[in-house]
C-alpha atoms as a PDB file:
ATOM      1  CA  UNK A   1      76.949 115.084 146.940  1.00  0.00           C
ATOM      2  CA  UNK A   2      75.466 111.468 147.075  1.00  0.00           C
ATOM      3  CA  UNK A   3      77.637 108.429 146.881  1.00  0.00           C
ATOM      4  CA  UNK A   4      76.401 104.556 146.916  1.00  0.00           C
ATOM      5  CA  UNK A   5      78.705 101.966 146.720  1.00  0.00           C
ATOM      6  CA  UNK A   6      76.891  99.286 144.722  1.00  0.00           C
ATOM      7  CA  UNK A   7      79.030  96.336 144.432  1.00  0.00           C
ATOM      8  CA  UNK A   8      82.946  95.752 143.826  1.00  0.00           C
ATOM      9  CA  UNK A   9      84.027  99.097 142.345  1.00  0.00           C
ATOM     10  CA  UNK A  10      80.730 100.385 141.261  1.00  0.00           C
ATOM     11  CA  UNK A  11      79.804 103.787 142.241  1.00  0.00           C
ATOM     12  CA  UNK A  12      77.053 106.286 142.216  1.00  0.00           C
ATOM     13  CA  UNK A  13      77.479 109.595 142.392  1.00  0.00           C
ATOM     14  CA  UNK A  14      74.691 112.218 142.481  1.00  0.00           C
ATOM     15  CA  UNK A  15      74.718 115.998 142.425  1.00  0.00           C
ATOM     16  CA  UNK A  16      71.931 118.569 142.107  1.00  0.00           C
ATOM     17  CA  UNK A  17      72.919 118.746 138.131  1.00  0.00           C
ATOM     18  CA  UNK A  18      74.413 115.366 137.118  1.00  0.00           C
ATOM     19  CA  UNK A  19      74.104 111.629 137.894  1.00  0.00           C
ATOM     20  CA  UNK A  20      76.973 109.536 137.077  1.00  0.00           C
ATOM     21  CA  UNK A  21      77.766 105.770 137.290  1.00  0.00           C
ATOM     22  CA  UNK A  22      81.448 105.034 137.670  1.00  0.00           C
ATOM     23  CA  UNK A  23      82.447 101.470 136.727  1.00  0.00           C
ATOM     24  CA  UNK A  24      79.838  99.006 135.951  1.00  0.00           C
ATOM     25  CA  UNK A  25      81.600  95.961 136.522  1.00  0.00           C
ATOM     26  CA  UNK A  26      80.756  92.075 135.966  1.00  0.00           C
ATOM     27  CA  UNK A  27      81.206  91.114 140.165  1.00  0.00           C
ATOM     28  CA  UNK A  28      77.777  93.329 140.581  1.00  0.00           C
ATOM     29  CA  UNK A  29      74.444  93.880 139.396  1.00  0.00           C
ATOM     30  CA  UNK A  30      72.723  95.973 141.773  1.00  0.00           C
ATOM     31  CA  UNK A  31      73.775  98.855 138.652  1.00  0.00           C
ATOM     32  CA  UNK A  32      71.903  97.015 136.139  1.00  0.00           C
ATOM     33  CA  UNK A  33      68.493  98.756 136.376  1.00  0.00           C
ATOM     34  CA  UNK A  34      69.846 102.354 136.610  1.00  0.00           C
ATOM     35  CA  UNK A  35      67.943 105.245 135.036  1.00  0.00           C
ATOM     36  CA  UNK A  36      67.796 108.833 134.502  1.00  0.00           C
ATOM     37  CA  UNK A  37      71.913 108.598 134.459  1.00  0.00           C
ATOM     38  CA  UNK A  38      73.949 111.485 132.737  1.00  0.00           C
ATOM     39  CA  UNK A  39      77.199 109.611 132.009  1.00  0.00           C
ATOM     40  CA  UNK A  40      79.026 106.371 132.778  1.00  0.00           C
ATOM     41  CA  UNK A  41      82.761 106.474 133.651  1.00  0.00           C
ATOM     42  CA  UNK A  42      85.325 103.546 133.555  1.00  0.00           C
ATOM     43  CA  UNK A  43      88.297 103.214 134.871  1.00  0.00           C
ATOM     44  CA  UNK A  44      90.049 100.828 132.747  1.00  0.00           C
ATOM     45  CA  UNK A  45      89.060  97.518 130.638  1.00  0.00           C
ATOM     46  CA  UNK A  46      89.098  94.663 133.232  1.00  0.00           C
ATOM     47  CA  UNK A  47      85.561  92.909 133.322  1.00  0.00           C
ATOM     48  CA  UNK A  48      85.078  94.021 136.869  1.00  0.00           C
ATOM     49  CA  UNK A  49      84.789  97.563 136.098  1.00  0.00           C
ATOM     50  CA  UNK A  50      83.587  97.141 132.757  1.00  0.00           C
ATOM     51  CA  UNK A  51      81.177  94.770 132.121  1.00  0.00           C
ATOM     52  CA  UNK A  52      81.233  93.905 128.205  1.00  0.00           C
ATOM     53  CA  UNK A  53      77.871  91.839 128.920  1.00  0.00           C
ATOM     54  CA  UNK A  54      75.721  93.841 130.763  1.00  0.00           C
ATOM     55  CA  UNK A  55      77.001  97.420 129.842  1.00  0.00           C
ATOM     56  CA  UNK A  56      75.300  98.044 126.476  1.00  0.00           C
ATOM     57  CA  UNK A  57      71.761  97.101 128.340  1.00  0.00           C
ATOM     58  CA  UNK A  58      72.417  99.635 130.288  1.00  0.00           C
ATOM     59  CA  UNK A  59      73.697 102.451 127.569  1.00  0.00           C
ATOM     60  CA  UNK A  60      70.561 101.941 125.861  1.00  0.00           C
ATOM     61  CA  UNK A  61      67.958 102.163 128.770  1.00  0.00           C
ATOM     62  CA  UNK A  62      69.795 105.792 129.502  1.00  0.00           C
ATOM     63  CA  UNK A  63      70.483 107.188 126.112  1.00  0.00           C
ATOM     64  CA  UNK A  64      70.992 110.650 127.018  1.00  0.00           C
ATOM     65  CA  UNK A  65      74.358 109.120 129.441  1.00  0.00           C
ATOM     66  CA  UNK A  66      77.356 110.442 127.880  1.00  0.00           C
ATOM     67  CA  UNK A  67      79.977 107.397 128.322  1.00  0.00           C
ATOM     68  CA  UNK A  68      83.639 108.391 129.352  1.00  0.00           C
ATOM     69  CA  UNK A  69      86.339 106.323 129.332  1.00  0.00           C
ATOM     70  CA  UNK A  70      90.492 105.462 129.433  1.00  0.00           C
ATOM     71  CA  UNK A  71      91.822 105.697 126.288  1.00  0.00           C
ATOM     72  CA  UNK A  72      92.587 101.746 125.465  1.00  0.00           C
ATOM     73  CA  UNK A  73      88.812 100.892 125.999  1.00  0.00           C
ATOM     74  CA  UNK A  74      87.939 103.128 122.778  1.00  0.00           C
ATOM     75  CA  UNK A  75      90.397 101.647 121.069  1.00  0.00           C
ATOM     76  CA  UNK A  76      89.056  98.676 121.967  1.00  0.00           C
ATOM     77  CA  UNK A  77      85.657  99.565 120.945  1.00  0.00           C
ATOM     78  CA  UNK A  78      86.801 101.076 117.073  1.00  0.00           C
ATOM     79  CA  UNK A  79      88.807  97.747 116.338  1.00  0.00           C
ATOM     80  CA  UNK A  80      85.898  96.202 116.966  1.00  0.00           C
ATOM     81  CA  UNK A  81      87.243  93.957 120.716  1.00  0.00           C
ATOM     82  CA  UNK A  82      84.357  95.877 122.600  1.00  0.00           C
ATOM     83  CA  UNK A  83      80.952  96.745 121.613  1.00  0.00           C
ATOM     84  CA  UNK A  84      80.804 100.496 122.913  1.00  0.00           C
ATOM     85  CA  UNK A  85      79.955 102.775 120.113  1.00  0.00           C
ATOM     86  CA  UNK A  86      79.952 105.980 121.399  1.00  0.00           C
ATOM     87  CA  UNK A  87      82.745 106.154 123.640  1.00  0.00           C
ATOM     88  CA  UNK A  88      84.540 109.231 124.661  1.00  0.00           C
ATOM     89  CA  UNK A  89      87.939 109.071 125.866  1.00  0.00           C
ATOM     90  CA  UNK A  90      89.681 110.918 128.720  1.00  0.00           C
ATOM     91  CA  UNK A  91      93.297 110.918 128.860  1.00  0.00           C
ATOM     92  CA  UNK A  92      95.259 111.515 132.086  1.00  0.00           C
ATOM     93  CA  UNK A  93      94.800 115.253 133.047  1.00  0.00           C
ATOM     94  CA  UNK A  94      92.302 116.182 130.482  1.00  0.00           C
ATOM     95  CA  UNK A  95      88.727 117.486 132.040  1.00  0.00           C
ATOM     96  CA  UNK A  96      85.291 117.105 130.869  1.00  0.00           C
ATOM     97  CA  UNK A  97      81.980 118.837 132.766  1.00  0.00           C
ATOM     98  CA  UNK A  98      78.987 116.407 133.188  1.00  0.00           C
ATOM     99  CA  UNK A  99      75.949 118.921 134.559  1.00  0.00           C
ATOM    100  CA  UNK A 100      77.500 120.244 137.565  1.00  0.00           C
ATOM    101  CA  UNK A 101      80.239 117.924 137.902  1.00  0.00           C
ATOM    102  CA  UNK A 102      83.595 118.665 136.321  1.00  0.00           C
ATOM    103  CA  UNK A 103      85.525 115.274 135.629  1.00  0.00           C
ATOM    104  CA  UNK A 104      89.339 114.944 135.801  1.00  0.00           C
ATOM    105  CA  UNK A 105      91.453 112.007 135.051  1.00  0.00           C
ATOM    106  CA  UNK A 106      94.659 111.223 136.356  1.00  0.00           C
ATOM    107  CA  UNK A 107      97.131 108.639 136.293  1.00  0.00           C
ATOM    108  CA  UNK A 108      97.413 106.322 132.921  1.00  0.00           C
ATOM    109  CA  UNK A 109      98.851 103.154 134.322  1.00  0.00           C
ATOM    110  CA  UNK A 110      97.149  99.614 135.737  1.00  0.00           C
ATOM    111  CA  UNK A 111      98.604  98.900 138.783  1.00  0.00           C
ATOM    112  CA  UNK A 112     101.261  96.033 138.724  1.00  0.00           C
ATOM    113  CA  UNK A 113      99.682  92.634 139.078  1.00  0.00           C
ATOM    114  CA  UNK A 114     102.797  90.593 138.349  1.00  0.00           C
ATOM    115  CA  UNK A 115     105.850  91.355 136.298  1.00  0.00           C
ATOM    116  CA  UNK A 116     104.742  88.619 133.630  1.00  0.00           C
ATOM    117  CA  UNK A 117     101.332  90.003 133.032  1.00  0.00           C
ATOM    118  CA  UNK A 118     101.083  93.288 131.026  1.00  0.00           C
ATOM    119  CA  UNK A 119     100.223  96.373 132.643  1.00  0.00           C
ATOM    120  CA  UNK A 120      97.007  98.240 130.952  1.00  0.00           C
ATOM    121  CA  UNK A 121      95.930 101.691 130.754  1.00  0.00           C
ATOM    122  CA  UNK A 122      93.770 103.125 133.869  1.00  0.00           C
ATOM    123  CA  UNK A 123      92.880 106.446 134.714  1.00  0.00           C
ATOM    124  CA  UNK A 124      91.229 107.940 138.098  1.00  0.00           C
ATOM    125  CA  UNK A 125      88.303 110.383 138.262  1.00  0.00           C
ATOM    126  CA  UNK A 126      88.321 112.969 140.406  1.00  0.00           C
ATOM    127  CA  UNK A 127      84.681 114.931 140.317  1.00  0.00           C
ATOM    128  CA  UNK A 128      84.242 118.486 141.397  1.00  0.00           C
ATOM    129  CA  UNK A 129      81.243 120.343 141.923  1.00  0.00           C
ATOM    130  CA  UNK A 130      80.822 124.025 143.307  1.00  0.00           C
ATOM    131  CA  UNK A 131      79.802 123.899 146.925  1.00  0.00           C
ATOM    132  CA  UNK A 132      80.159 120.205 146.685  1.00  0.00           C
ATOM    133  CA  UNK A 133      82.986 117.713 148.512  1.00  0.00           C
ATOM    134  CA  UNK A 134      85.727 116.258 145.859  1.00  0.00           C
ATOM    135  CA  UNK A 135      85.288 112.724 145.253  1.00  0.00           C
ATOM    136  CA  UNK A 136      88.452 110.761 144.006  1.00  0.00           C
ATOM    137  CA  UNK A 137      87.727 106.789 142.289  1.00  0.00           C
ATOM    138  CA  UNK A 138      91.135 105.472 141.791  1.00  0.00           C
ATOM    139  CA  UNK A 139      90.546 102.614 139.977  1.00  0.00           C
ATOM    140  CA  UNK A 140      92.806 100.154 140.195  1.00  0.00           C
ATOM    141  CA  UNK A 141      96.238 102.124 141.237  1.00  0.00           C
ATOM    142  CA  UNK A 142      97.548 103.271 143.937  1.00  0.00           C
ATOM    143  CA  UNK A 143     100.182 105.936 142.435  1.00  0.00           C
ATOM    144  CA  UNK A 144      98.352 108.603 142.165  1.00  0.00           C
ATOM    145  CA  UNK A 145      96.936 110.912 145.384  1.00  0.00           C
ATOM    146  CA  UNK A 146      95.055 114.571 143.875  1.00  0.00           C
ATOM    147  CA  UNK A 147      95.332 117.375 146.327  1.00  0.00           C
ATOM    148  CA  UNK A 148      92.311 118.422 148.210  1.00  0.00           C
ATOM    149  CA  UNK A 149      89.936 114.917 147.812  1.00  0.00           C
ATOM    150  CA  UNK A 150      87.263 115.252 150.427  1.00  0.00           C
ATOM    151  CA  UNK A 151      86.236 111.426 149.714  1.00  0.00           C
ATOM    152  CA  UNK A 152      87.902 108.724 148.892  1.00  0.00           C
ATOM    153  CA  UNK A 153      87.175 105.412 147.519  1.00  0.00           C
ATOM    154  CA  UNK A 154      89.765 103.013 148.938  1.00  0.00           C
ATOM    155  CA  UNK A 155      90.625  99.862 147.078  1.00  0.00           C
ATOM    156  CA  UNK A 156      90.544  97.339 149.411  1.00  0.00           C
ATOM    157  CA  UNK A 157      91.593  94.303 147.894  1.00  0.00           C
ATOM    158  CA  UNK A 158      93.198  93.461 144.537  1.00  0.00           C
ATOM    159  CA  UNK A 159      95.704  90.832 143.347  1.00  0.00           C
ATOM    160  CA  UNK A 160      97.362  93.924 142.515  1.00  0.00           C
ATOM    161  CA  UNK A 161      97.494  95.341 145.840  1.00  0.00           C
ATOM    162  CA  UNK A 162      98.758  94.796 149.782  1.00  0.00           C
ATOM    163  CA  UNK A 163      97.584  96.288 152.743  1.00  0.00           C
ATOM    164  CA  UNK A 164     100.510  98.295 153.415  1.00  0.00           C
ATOM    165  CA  UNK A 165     100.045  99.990 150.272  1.00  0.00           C
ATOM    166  CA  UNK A 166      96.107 100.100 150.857  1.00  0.00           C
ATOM    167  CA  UNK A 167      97.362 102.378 153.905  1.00  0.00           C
ATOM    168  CA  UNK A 168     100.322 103.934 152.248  1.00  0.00           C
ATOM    169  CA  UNK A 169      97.585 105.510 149.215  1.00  0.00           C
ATOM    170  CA  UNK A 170      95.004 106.593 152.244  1.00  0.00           C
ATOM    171  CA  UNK A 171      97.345 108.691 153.836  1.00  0.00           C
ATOM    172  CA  UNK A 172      98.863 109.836 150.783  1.00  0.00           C
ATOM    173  CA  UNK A 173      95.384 111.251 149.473  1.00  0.00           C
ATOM    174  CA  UNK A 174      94.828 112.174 153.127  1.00  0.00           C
ATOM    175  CA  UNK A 175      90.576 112.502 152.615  1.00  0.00           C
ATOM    176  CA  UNK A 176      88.979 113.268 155.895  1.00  0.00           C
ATOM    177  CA  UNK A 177      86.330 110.544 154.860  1.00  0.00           C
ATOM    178  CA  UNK A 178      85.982 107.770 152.448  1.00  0.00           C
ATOM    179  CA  UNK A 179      85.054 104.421 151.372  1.00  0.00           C
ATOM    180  CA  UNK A 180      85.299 101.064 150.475  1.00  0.00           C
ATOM    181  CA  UNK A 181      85.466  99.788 147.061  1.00  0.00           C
ATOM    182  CA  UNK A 182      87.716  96.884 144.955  1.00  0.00           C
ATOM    183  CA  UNK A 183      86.160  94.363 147.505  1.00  0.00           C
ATOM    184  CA  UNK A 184      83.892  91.382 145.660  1.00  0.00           C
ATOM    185  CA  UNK A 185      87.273  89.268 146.494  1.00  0.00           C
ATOM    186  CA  UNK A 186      87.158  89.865 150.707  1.00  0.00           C
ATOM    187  CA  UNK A 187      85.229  87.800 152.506  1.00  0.00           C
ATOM    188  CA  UNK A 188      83.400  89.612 156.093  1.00  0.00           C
ATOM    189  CA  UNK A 189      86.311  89.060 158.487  1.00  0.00           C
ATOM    190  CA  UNK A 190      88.774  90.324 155.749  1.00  0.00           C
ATOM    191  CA  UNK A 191      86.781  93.224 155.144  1.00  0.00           C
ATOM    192  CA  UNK A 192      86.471  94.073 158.549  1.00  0.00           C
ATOM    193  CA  UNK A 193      90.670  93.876 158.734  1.00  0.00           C
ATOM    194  CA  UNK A 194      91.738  95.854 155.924  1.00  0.00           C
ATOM    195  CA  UNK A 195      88.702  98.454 156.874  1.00  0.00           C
ATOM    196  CA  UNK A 196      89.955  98.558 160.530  1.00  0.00           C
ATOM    197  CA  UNK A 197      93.694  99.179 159.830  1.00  0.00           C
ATOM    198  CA  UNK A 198      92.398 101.854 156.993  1.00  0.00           C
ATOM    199  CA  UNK A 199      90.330 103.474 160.321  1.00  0.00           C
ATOM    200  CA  UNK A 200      93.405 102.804 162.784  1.00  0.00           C
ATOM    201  CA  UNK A 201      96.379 104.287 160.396  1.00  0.00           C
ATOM    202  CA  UNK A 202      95.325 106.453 158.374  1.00  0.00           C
ATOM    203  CA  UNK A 203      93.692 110.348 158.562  1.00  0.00           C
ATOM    204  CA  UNK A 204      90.645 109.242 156.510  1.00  0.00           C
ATOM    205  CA  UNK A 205      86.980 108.151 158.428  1.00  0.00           C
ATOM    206  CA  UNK A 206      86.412 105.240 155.914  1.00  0.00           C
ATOM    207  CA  UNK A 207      82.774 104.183 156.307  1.00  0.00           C
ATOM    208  CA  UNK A 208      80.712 100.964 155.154  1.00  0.00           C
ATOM    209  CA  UNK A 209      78.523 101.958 152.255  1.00  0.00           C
ATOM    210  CA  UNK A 210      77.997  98.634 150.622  1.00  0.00           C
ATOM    211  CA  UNK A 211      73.835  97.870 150.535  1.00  0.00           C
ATOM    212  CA  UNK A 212      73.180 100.243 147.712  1.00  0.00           C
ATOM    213  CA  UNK A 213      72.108 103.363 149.644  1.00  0.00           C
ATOM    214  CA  UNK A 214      72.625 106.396 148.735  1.00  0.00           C
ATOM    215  CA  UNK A 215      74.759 108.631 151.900  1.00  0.00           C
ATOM    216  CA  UNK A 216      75.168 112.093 151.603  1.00  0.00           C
ATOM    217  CA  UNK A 217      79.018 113.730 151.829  1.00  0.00           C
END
């Protein structure tokens, strides 16, 4: 498996059968002039995992990408709020195969941001392959840790989010590697902190993938 980290919460993920974008968000563009993808998950609705501007461009220069995602954003999409015809939805522990890759999402709930602001729907996606390490994308919660993730992308910063529960959910999912995602908000001195207590506390070896390259797991 191939994973680039390519801004904020976007991810790249490539197999020997599938190709899949997970959450094209509005703090990056380095996604914008992807090809050749097979489908396009997202988390939840927030703009920087779903980019309402940018997104369709990208649906229609890869119109064989299936795109999957939480339940609310379809919703969204058939009242007319989004423009995403097309949209599948995946419901917390329902499955879906994408070539090679067999999706899963779990959870269902937005973290809480404050007690004033309503909580929306967000699901994780954990992707499987045969012969390939399990990749877990949280989103934006913490509450949820799959058994047997071989990588991990960590959440580093959020308004939703502490570092003592950035370090609870690492050892919690206990991946012997991962990486850093959730972090258009840190500046390089905080992501060097929340990266180095991530390193120091917890059993995962969390690694710096941000430049767009793709690193083999």
């Amino acid at each position: 498996m191939q994973i680039a980290h390519l801004g904020h919460s976007a991810v790249l993920v490539q197999t020997d059968g599938a190709r899949i974008l997970i959450d094209p968000g509005n703090l990056s563009d380095a996604w914008h002039d992807l090809t050749d993808l097979d489908a396009v998950l997202v988390t939840h609705q927030h703009p920087d995992h779903l980019d309402p501007a940018a997104l369709p461009a990208l649906l229609r220069a890869n119109p064989k990408a299936r795109l999957i995602v939480e339940p609310s954003i379809r919703t969204a999409s058939e009242s007319g709020d989004l423009d995403l015809p097309g949209a599948d939805a995946l419901a917390p522990d329902d499955q879906t195969a994408i070539g090679d890759v067999l999706v899963t999402a779990v959870g269902g709930a937005h973290a809480v941001i404050h007690p004033d602001i309503p909580r929306i729907g967000n699901v994780g996606y954990v992707l499987r392959s045969e012969g390939e390490p399990n990749l877990f994308h949280p989103g934006d919660s913490y509450a949820v840790a799959p058994g047997g993730v071989d990588v991990v992308a960590v959440p580093l910063y959020g308004p939703w989010g502490a570092l003592r529960e950035t370090v609870d959910f690492a050892r919690s999912v206990a991946a012997p590697e991962g990486f850093g995602i959730h972090d258009g908000l840190l500046n390089e001195r905080g992501l060097g902190l929340v990266m180095g207590r991530v390193r120091d506390m917890t059993p995962t070896n969390l690694v710096d993938l941000r430049g767009g390259e793709l690193r083999t797991f």
